[in-house]
Protein backbone atom coordinates (compact mmCIF):
# COMPACT_ATOMS: atom_id res chain seq x y z
CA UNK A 1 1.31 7.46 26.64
CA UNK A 2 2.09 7.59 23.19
CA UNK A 3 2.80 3.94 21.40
CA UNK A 4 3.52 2.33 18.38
CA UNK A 5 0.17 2.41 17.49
CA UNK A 6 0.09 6.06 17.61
CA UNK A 7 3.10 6.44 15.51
CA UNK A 8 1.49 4.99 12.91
CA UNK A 9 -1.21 6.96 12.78
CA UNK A 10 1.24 9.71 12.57
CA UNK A 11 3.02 8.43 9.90
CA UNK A 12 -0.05 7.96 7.51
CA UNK A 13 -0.96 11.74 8.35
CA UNK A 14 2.19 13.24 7.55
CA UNK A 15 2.99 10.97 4.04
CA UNK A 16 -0.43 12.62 2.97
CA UNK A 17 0.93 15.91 3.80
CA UNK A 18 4.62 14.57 1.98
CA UNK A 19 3.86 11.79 -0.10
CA UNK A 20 3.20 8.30 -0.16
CA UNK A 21 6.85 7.73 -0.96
CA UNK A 22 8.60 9.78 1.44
CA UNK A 23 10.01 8.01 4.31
CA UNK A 24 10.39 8.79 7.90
CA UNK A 25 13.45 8.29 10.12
CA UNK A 26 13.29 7.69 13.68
CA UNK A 27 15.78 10.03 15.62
CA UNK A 28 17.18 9.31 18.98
CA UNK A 29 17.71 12.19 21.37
CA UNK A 30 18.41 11.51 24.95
CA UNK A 31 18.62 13.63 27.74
CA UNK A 32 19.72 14.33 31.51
CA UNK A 33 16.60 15.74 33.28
CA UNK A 34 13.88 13.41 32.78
CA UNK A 35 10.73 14.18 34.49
CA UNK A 36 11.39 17.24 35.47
CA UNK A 37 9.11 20.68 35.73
CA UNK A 38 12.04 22.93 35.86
CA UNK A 39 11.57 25.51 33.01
CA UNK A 40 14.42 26.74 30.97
CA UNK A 41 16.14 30.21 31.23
CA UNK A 42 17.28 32.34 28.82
CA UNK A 43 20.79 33.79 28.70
CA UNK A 44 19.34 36.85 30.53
CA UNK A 45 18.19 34.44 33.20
CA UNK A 46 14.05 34.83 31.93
CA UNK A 47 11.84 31.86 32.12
CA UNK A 48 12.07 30.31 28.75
CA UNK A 49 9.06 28.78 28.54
CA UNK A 50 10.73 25.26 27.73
CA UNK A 51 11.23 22.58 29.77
CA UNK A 52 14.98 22.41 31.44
CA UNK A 53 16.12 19.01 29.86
CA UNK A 54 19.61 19.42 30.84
CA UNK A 55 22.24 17.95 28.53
CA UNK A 56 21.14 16.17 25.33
CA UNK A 57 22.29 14.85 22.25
CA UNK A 58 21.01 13.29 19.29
CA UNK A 59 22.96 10.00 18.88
CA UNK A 60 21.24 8.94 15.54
CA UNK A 61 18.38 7.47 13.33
CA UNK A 62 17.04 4.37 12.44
CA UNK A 63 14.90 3.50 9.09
CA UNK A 64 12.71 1.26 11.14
CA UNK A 65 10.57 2.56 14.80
CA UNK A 66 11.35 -1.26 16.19
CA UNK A 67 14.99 -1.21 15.74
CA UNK A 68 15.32 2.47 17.39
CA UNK A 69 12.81 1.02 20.10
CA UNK A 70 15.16 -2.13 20.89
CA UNK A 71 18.28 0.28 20.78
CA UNK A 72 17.21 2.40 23.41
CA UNK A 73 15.93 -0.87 25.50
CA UNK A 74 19.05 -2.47 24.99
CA UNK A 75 20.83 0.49 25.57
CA UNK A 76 23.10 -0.28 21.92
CA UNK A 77 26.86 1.06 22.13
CA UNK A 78 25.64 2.22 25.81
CA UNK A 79 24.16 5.48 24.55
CA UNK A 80 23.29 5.97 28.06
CA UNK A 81 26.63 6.92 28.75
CA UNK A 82 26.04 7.28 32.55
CA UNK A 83 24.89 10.82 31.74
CA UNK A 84 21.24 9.88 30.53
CA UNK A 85 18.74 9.08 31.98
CA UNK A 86 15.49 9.93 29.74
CA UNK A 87 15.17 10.19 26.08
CA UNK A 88 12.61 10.27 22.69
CA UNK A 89 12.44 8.15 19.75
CA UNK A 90 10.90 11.04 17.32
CA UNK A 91 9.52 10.28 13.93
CA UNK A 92 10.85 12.88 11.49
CA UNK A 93 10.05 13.95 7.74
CA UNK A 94 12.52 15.30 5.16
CA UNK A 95 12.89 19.33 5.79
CA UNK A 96 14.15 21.90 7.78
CA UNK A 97 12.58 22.87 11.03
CA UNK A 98 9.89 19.84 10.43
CA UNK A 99 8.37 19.84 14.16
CA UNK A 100 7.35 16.71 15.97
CA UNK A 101 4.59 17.72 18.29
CA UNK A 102 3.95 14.78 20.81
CA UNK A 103 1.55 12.40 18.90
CA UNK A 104 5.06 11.52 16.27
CA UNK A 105 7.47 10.94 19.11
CA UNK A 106 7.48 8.16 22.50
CA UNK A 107 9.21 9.14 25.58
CA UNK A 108 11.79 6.75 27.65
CA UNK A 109 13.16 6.80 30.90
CA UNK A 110 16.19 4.91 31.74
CA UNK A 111 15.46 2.16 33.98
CA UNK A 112 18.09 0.76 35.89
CA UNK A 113 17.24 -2.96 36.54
CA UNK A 114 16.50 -3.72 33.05
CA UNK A 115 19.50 -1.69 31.77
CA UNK A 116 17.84 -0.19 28.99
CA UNK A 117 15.34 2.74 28.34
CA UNK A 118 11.66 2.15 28.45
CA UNK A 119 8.51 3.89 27.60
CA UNK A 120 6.86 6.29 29.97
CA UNK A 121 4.44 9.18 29.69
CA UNK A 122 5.62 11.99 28.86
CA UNK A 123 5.99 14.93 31.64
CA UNK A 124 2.93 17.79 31.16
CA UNK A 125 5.79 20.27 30.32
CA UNK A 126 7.02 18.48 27.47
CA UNK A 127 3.50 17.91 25.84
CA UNK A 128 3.98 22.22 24.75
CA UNK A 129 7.16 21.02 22.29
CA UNK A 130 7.17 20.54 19.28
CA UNK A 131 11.21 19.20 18.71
């Protein structure tokens, strides 16, 4: 399971590829199909090759990894929104198309007890994106 730890390590990595003084944000996407194996399909109904997340959105960015990390176990403005139930905090560099592969983003699942998302390992189909 990836941590904070890791993140880190991630971070150093990609300001040398950057520059010291280029800072990350921390994206929130959250999804409907957590854990699941299902794969994708095209519009011509092919195997995609993706995992089948289901609905997602992106409901914004934080400066700092520990506040996007206490929004989703809070659940802030209830980004949950009944509709779902797993999501990623994903580190992300200035650019277009700059990929996160798995060792710059932690996976949550929505835990109903607590009323908040928490970390969780990440499902072996997802460990192929890079989002």
């Amino acid at each position: 399971m990836i941590e904070k730890k890791d993140i880190a390590v991630y971070v150093q990595a990609q300001k040398k590829k950057y520059g010291e003084n280029v800072q990350p944000i921390y994206e929130i996407m959250l999804f409907s199909k957590p854990g699941t194996e299902a794969v994708a399909k095209t519009a011509e109904g092919a195997d995609s090759g993706f995992p089948d997340i289901g609905s997602y959105g992106v409901m914004g960015f934080y400066y700092e990894l520990d506040s996007a990390i206490k929004a989703m176990h809070t659940n802030s403005l209830d980004i949950r929104e009944t509709v779902y139930n797993a999501g990623m905090v994903i580190c992300r560099f200035p650019g277009l198309y700059n990929c996160v592969t798995k060792d710059g983003r932690i996976y949550f699942v929505w835990n109903e007890e607590m009323g908040g998302f928490y970390e969780a390992e990440e499902p072996p189909l997802f460990r192929i994106l890079a989002m």
